[in-house]
Protein backbone atom coordinates (compact mmCIF):
# COMPACT_ATOMS: atom_id res chain seq x y z
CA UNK A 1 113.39 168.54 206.71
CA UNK A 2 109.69 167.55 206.98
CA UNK A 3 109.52 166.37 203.23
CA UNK A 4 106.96 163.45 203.76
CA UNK A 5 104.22 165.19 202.46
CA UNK A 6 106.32 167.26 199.64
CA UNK A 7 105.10 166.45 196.19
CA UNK A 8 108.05 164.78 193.64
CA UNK A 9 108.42 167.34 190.64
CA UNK A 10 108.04 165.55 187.09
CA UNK A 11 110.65 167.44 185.70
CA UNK A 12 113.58 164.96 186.71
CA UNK A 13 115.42 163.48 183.69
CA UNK A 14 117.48 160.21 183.89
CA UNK A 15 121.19 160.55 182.05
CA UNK A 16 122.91 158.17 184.61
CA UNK A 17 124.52 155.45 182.13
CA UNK A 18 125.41 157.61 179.24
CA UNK A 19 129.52 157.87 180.36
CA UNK A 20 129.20 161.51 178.80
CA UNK A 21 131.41 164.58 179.95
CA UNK A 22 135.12 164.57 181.15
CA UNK A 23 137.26 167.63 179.67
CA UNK A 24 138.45 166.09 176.05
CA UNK A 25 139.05 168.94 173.76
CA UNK A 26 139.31 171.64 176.26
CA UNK A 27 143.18 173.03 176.81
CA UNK A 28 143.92 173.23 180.70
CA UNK A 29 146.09 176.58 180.14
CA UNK A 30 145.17 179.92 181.94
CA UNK A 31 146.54 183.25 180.55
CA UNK A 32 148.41 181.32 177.80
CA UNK A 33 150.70 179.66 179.78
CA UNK A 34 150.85 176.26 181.59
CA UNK A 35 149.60 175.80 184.87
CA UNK A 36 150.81 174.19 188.11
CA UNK A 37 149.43 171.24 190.02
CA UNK A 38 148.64 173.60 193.20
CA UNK A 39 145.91 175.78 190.94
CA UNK A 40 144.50 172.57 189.19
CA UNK A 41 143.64 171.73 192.82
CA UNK A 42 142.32 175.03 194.00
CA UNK A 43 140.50 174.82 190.71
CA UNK A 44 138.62 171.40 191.75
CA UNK A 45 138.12 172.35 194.87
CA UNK A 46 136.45 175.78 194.19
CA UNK A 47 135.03 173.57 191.13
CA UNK A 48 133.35 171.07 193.14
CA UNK A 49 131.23 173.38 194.80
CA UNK A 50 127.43 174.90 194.25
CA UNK A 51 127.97 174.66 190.50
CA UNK A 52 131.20 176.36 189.08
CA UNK A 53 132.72 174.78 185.69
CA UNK A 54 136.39 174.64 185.73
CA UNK A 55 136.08 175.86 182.22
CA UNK A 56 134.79 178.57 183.77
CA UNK A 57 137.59 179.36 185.88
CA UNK A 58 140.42 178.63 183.14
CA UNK A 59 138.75 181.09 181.06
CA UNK A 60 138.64 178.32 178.40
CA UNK A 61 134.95 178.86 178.00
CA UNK A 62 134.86 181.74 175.84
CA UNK A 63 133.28 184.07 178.03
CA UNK A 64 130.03 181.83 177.76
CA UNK A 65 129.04 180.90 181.67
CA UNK A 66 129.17 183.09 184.25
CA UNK A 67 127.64 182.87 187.88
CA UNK A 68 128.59 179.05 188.40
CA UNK A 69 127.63 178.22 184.88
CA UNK A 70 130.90 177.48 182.72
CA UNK A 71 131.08 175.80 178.85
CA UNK A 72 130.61 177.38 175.30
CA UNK A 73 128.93 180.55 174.50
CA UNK A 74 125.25 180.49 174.99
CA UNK A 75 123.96 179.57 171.80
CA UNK A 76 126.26 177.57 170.66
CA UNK A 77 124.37 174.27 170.17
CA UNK A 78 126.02 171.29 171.99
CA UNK A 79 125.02 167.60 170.98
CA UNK A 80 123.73 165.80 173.51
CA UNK A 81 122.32 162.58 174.14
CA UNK A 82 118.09 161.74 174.48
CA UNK A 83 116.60 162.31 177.77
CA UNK A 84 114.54 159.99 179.50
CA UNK A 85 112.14 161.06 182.09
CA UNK A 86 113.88 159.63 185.71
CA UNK A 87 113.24 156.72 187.45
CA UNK A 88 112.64 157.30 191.00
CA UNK A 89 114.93 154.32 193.19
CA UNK A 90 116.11 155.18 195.76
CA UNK A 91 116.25 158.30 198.86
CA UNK A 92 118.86 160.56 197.31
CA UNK A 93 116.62 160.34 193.50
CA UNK A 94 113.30 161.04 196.28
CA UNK A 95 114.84 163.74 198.11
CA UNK A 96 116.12 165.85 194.70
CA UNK A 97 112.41 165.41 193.36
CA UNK A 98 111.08 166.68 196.57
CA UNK A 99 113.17 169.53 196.65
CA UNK A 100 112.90 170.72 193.45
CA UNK A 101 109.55 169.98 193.78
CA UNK A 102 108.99 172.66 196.25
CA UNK A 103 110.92 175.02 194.62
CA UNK A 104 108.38 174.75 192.29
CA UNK A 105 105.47 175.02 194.28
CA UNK A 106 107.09 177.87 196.01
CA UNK A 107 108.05 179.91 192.82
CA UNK A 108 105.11 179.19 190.98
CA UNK A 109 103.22 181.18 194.13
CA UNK A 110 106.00 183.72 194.55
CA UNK A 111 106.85 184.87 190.77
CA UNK A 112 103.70 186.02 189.87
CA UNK A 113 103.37 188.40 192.71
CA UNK A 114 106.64 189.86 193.25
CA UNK A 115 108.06 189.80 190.25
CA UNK A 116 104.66 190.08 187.75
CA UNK A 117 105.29 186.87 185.73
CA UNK A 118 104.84 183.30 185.52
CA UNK A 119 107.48 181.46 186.93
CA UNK A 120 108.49 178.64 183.79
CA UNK A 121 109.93 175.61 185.68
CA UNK A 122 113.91 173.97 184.76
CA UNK A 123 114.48 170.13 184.38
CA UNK A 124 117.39 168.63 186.62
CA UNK A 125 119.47 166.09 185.06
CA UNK A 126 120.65 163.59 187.12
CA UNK A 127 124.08 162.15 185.59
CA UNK A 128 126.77 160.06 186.69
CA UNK A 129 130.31 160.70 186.30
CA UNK A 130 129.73 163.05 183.18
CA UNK A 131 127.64 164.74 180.97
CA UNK A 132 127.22 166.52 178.01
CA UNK A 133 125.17 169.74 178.74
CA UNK A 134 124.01 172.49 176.66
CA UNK A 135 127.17 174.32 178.26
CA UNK A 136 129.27 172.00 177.16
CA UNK A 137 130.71 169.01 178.82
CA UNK A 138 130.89 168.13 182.41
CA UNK A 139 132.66 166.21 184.91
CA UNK A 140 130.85 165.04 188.69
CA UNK A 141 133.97 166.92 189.89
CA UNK A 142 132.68 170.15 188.93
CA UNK A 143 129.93 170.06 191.69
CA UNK A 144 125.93 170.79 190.38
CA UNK A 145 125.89 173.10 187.63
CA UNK A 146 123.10 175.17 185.91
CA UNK A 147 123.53 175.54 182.20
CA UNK A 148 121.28 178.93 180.88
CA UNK A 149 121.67 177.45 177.09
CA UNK A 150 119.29 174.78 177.98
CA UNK A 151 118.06 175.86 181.30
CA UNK A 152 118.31 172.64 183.47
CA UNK A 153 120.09 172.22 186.76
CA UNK A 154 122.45 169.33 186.39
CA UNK A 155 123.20 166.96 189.43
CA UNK A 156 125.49 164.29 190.41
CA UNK A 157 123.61 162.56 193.40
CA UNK A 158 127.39 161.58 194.83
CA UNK A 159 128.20 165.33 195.14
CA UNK A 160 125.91 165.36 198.43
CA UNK A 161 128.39 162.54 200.22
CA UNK A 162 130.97 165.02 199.45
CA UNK A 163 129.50 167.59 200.56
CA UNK A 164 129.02 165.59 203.88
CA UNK A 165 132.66 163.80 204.19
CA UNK A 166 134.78 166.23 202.67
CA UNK A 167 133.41 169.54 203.50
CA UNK A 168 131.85 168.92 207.07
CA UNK A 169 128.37 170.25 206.17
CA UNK A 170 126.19 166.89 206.03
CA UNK A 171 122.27 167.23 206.94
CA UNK A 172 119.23 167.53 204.67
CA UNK A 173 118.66 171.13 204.45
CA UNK A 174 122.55 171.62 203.15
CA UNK A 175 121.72 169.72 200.13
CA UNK A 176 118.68 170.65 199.62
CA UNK A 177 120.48 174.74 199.85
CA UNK A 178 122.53 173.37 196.93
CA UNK A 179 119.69 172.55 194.42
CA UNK A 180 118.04 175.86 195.39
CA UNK A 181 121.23 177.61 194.86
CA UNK A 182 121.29 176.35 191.71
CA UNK A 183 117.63 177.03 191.15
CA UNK A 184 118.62 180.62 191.75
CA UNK A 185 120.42 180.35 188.72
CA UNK A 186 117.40 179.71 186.92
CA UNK A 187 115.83 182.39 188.42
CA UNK A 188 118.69 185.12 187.62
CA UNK A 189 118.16 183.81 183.54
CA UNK A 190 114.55 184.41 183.55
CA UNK A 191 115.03 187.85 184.72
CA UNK A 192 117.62 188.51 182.76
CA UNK A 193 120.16 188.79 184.96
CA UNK A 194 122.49 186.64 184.10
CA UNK A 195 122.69 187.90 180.35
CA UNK A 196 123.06 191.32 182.02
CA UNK A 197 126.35 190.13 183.51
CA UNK A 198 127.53 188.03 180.41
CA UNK A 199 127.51 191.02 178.62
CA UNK A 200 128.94 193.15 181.59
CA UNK A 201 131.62 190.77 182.22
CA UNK A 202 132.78 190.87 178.29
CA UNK A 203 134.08 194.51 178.59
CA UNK A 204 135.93 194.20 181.75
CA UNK A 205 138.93 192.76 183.10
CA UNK A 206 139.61 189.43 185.21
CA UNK A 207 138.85 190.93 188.57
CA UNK A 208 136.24 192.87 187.83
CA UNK A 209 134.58 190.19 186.05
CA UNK A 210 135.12 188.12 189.21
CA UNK A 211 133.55 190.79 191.01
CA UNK A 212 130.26 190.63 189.27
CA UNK A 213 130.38 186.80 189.41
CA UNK A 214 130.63 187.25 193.17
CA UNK A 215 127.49 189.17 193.28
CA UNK A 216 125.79 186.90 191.48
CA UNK A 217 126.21 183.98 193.23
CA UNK A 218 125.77 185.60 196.57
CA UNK A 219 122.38 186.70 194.85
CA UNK A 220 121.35 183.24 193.83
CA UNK A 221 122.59 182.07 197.64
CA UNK A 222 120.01 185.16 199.05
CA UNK A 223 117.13 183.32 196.48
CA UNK A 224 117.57 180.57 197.87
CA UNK A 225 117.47 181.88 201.56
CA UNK A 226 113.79 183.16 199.78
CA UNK A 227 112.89 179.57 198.72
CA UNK A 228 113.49 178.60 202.61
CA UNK A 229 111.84 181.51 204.24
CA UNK A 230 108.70 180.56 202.55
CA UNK A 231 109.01 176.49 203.26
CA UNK A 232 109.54 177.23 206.77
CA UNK A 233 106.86 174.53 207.45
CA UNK A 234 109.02 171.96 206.20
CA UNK A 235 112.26 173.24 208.26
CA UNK A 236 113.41 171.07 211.37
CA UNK A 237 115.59 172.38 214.17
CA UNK A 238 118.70 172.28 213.33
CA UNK A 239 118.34 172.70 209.60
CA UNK A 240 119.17 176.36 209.05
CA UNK A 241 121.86 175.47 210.94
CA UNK A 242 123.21 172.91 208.39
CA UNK A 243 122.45 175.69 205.52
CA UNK A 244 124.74 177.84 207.10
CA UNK A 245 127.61 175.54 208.13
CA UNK A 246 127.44 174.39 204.77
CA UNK A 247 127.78 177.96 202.98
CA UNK A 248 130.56 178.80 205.49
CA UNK A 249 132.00 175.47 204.01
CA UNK A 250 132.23 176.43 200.47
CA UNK A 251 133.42 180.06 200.69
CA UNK A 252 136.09 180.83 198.76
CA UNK A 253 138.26 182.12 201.44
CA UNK A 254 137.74 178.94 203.04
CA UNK A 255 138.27 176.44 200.18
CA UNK A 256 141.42 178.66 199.72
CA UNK A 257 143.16 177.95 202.78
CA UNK A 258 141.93 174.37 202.81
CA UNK A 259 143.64 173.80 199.80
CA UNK A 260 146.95 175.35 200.97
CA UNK A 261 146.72 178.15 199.33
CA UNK A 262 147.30 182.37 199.79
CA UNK A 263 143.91 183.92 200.08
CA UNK A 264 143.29 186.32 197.15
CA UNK A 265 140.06 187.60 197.05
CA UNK A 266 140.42 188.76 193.49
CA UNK A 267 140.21 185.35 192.28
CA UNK A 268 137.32 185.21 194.23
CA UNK A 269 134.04 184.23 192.25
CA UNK A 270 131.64 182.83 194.86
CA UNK A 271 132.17 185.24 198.14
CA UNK A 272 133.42 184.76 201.37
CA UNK A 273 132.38 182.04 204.09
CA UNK A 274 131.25 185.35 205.66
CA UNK A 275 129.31 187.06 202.53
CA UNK A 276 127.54 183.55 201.45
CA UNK A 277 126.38 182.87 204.94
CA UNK A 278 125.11 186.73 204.96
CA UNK A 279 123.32 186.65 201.89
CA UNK A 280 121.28 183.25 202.46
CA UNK A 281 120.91 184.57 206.06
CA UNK A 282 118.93 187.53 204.23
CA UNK A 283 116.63 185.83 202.29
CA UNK A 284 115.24 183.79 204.76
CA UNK A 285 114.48 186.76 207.28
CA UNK A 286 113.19 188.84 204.28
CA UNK A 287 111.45 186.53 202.09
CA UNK A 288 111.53 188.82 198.85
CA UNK A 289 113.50 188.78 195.79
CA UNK A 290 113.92 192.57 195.63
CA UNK A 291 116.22 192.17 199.20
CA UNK A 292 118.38 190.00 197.19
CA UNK A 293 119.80 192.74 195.05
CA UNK A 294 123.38 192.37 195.70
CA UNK A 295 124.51 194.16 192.48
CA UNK A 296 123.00 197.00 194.11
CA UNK A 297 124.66 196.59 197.60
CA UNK A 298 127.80 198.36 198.55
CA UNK A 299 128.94 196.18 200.89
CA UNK A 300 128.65 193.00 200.43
């Protein structure tokens, strides 16, 4: 990515140092009953990726995050720890600021006309090892997060090495997919979407609630395709390339079978390799929010 010129968004805050997060307090039980080694590890896996809290999926969380967004009920106020505007040192701390700094630039422009509002910007936390978000707490294993209590995108710098050695998707514009993702998030909160399917989700079952946390995040996957179709200046060959090897990475289906497991799509809660590749594939030819309306779609 051609990110020389990019402006560094403000709205980074430093919590590297605070040794916050982990999982004290939270019971690792699903459906009332214990559970075996083989789903804890399907659990980080699927965990690890574009933002999911394993709260989440242990349906520990009360029925508070949905759409990669896991910890207490929203509204629920969570103690947490000063923030310090961030300290720039170093290319990954750069590249985040860059990124989100052009999702800025680029929603600030885009909000207003297609949507007929202004567009209010998150913070990103930067953390190490844990933190204690407005969701609750948090663990680098869960993968970036956004949190709609507090409305920041929370980021573990490491994650991107990760995403590199462990899930074959390394390059620039993969990560910088990931923060976008998650500033999808942000974007599904301010429209009210995301409330929309907190409150759907309450009066219906496991798989159905899945369901609509599918579409969701196959939603915030087509907003970020958005984001990219209208930074196309800053795109290098090769880079939509790495987007999409990078959402066929983190597909359910796939993270599934690379963890040894049977396929069941309805414990799916991100979408298919096929479906996320799709659905960022359609922002960027479209370019509009109102394309990315996969609660609307009947096929996905």
């Amino acid at each position: 990515m051609r990110l020389d010129d990019e402006q560094e968004s403000s709205n980074i805050v430093d919590r590297r140092g605070e040794g916050g997060g982990g999982m004290g307090g939270f019971p690792m039980r699903l459906g009332g009953g214990g559970m075996g080694i083989g789903t804890l590890i399907i659990i980080g896996v699927l965990a690890l990726v574009m933002g999911v809290n394993p709260l989440e999926l242990l349906g520990a969380a009360g029925g508070g995050g949905v759409g990669g967004v896991g910890g207490p009920r929203v509204g629920q106020p969570q103690v947490t720890a000063p923030a310090r505007p961030a300290t720039l040192s170093g290319e990954h701390d750069r590249f985040i600021a860059k990124v989100l700094g052009s999702t800025e630039r680029t929603w600030a422009a885009q909000f207003p006309e297609q949507v007929g509002q202004a567009y209010p910007k998150p913070k990103l936390v930067l953390f190490e090892g844990g933190v204690n978000s407005g969701c609750g707490p948090a663990s680098s294993g869960m993968g970036p997060f956004y949190c709609p209590a507090d409305r920041n995108v929370y980021l573990d710098a490491s994650f991107f090495d990760e995403l590199s050695r462990r899930f074959g998707a390394p390059g620039d514009f993969a990560a910088a997919y990931v923060i976008a993702h998650e500033v999808g998030h942000h974007l599904q909160t301010v429209l009210g979407i995301s409330e929309q399917v907190q409150n759907a989700r309450r009066s219906r079952g496991q798989a159905d609630g899945n369901a609509l946390s599918v579409r969701q995040e196959l939603q915030a996957d087509c907003f970020a395709g958005v984001w990219a179709h209208h930074n196309q200046d800053l795109l290098e060959p090769g880079d939509i390339e790495e987007g999409l090897r990078a959402a066929q990475a983190i597909g359910d289906d796939t993270l599934q079978r690379q963890a040894g497991a049977r396929v069941n799509p309805e414990s799916f809660t991100h979408g298919t390799s096929d479906q996320r590749m799709r659905w960022l594939q359609r922002g960027l030819q479209s370019g509009r929010l109102a394309d990315c309306d996969t609660f609307a779609a009947r096929s996905l």
